[in-house]
C-alpha atoms as a PDB file:
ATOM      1  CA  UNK A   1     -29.402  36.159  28.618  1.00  0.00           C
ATOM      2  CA  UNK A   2     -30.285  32.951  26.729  1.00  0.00           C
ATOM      3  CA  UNK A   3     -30.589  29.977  28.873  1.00  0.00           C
ATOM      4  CA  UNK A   4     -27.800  27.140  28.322  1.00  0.00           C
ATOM      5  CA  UNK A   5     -28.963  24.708  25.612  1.00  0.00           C
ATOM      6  CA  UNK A   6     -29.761  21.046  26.520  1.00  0.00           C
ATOM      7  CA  UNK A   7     -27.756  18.412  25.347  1.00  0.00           C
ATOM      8  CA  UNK A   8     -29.870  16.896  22.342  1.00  0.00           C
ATOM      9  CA  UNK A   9     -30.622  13.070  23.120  1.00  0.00           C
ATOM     10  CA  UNK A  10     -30.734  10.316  20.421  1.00  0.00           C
ATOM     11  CA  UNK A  11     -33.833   8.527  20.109  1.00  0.00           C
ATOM     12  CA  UNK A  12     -32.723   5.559  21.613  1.00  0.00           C
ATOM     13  CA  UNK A  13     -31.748   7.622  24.863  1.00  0.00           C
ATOM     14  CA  UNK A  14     -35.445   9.134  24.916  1.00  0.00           C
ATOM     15  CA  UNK A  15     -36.581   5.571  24.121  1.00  0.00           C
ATOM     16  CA  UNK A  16     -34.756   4.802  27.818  1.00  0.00           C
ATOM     17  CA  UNK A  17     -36.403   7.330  29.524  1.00  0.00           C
ATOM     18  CA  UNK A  18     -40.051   6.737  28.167  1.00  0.00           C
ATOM     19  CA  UNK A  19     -39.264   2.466  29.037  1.00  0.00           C
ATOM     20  CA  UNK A  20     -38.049   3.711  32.598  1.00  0.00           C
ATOM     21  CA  UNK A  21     -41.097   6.288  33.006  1.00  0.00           C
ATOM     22  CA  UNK A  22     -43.914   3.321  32.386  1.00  0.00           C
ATOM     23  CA  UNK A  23     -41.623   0.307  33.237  1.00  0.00           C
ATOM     24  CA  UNK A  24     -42.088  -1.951  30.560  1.00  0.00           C
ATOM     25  CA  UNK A  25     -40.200  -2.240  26.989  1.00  0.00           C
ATOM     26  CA  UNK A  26     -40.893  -0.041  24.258  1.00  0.00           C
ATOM     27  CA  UNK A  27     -42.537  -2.400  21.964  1.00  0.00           C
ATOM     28  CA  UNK A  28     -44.705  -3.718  24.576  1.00  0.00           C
ATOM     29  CA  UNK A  29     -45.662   0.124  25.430  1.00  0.00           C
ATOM     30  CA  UNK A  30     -46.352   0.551  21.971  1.00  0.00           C
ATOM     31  CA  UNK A  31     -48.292  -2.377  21.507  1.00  0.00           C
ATOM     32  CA  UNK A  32     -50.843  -1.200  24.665  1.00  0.00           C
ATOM     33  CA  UNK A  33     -51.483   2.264  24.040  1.00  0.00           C
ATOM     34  CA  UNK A  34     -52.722   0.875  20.398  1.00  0.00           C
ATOM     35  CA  UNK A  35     -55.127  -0.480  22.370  1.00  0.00           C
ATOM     36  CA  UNK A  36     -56.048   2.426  24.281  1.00  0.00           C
ATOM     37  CA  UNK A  37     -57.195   6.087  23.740  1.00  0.00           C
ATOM     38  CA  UNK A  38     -54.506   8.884  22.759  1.00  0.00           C
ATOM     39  CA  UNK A  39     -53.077   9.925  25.847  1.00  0.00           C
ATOM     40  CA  UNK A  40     -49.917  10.464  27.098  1.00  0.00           C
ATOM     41  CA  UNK A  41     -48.220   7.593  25.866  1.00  0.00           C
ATOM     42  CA  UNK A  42     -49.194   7.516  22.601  1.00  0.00           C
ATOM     43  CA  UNK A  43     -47.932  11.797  22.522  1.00  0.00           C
ATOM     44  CA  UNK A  44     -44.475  10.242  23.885  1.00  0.00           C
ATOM     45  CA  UNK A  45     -44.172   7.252  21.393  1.00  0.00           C
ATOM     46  CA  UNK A  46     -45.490   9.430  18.655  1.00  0.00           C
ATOM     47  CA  UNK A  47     -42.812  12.147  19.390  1.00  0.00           C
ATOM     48  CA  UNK A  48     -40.282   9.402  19.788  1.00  0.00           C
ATOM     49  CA  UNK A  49     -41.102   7.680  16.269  1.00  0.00           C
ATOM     50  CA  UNK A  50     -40.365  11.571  14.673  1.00  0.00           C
ATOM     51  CA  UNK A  51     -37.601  11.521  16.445  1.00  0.00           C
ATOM     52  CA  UNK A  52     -36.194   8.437  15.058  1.00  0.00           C
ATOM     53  CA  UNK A  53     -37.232   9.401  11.520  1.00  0.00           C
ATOM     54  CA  UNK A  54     -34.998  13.217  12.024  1.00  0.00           C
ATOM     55  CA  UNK A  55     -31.966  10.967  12.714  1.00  0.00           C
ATOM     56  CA  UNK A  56     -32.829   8.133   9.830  1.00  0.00           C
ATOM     57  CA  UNK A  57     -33.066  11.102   7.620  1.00  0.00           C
ATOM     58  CA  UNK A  58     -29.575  13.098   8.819  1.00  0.00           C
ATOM     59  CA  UNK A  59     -27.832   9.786   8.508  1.00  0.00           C
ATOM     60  CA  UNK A  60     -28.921   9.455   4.845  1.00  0.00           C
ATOM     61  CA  UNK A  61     -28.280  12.737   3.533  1.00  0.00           C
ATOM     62  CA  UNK A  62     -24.824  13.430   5.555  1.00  0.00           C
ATOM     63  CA  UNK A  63     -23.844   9.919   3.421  1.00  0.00           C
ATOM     64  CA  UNK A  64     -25.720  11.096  -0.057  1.00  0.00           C
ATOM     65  CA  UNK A  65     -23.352  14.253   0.639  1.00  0.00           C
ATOM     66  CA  UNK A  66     -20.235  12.084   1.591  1.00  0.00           C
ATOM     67  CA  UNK A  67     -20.725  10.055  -1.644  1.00  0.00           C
ATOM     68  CA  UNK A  68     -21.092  13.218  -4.024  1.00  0.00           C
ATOM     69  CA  UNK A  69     -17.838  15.004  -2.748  1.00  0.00           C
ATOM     70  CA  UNK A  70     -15.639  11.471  -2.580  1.00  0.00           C
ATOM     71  CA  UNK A  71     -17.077  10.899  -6.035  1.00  0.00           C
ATOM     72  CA  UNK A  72     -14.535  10.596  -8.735  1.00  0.00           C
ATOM     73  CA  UNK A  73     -16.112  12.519 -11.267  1.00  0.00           C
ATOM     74  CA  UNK A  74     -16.097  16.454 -12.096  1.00  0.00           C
ATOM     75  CA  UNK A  75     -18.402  18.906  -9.948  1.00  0.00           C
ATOM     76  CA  UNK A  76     -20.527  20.280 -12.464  1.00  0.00           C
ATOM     77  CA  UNK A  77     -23.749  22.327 -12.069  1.00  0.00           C
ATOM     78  CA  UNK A  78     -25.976  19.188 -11.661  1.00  0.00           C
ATOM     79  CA  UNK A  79     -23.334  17.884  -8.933  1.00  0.00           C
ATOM     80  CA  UNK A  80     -23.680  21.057  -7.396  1.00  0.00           C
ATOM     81  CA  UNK A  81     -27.410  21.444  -7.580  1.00  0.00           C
ATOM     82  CA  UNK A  82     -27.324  17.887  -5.788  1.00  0.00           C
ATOM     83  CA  UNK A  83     -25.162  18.954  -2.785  1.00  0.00           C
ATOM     84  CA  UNK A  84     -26.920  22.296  -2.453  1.00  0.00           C
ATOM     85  CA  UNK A  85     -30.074  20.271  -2.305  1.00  0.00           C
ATOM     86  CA  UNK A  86     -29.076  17.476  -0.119  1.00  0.00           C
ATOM     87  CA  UNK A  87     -27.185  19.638   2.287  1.00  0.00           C
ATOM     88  CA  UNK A  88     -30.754  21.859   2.664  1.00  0.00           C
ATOM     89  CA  UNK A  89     -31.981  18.561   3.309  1.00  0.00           C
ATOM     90  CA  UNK A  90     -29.680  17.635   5.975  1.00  0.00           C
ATOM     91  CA  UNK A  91     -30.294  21.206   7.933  1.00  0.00           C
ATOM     92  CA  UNK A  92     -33.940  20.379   7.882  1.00  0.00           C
ATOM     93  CA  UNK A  93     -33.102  17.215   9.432  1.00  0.00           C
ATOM     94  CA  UNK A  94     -31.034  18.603  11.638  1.00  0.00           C
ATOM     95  CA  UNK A  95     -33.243  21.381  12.900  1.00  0.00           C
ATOM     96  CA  UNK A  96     -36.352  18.967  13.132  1.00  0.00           C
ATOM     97  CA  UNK A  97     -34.391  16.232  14.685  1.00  0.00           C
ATOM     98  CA  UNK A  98     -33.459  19.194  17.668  1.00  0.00           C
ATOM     99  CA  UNK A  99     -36.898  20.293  17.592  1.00  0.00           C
ATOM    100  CA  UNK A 100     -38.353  16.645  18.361  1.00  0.00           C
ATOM    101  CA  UNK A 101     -35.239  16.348  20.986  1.00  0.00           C
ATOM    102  CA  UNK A 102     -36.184  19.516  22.733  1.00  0.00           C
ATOM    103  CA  UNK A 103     -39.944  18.923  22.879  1.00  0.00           C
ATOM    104  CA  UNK A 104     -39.713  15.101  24.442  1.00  0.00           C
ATOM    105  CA  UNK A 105     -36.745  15.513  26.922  1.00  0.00           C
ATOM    106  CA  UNK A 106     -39.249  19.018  28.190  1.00  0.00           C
ATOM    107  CA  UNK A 107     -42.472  16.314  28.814  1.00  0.00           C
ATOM    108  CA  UNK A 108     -40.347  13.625  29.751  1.00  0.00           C
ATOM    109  CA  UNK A 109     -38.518  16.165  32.516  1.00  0.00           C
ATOM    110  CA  UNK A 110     -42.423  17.184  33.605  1.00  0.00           C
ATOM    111  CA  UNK A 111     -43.437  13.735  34.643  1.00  0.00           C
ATOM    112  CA  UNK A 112     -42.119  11.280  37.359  1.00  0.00           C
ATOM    113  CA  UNK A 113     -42.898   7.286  37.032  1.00  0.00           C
ATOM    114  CA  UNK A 114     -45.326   6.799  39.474  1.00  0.00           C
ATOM    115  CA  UNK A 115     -44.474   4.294  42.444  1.00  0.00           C
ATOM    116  CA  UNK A 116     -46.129   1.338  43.385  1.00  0.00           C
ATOM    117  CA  UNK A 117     -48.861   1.816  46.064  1.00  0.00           C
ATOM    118  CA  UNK A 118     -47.620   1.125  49.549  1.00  0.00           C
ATOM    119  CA  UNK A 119     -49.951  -1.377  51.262  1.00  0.00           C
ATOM    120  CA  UNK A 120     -51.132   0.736  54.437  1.00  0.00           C
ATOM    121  CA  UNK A 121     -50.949  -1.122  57.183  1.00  0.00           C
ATOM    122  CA  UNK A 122     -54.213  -3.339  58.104  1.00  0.00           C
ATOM    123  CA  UNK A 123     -56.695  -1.119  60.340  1.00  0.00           C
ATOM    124  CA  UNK A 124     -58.546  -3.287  62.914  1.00  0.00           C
ATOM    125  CA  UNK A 125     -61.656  -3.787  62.116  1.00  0.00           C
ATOM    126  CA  UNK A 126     -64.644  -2.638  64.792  1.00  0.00           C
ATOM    127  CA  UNK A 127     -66.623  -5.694  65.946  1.00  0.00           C
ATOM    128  CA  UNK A 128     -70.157  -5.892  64.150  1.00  0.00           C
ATOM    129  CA  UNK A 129     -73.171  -4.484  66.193  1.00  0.00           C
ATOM    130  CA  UNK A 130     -75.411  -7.321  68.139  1.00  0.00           C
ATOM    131  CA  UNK A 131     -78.346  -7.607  66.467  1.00  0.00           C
ATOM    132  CA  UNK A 132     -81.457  -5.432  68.149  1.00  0.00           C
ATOM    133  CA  UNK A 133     -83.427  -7.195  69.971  1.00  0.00           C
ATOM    134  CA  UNK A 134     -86.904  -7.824  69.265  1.00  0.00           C
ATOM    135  CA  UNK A 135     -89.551  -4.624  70.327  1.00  0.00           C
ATOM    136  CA  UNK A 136     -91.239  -5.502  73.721  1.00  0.00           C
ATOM    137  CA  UNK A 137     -95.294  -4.991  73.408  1.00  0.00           C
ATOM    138  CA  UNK A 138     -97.095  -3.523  76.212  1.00  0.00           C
ATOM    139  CA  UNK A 139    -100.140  -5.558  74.721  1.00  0.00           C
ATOM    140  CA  UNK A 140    -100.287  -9.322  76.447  1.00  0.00           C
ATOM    141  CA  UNK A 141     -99.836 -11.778  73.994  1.00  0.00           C
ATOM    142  CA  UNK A 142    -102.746 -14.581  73.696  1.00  0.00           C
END
């Protein structure tokens, strides 16, 4: 039995989720882990930016397709060869827009923001050792 599908989140949803994991805005994060090796974060922004792009890309098509079939003018084989094409475009979109979706909200689910240290509570500290005393000699001094 396939498992239930997960509902597909927009980017600024998964943009949320990756400000709430590190605590800080998403420029800011984006900003600092220029500035650092790839890690995590820069895998999470990363997937987040393709994300974005899937959903810049539906958006235009689904409205190049709008525009062709309000058009005024005839459907003819170029018209058609248009819609064909953009609507192939759009299901690209689509499916790489619910790949991206899929992929962050299964990393995002995997990790928990890590809480502040709690201060542990002061230990008492042992008092420091006298200092030895100086070695007795068995040898009279002159």
């Amino acid at each position: 039995m396939k498992a239930p599908a997960c509902p597909t989140l927009t980017s600024t949803e998964i943009a949320g989720r990756i400000e709430d994991l590190y605590g800080a805005p998403l420029a800011g994060l984006t900003a600092h882990a220029q500035d650092q090796p790839p890690g995590m974060l820069s895998a999470l922004l990363g997937m987040h930016d393709d994300l974005a792009l899937a959903e810049r890309s539906i958006d235009f098509h689904r409205d190049q397709i709008a525009r062709l079939i309000h058009s005024e003018r005839q459907f003819g084989r170029q018209e058609v060869s248009h819609l064909l094409d953009g609507s192939r475009r759009l299901a690209e979109a689509v499916a790489a827009r619910d790949v991206q979706a899929k992929s962050v909200v299964a990393v995002l689910q995997s990790l928990d923001r890590v809480p502040a240290p709690v201060p542990s509570p002061p230990t008492p500290s042992l008092p420091c050792p006298a200092p030895p005393l100086p070695a007795q000699s068995a040898v009279p001094s002159r």
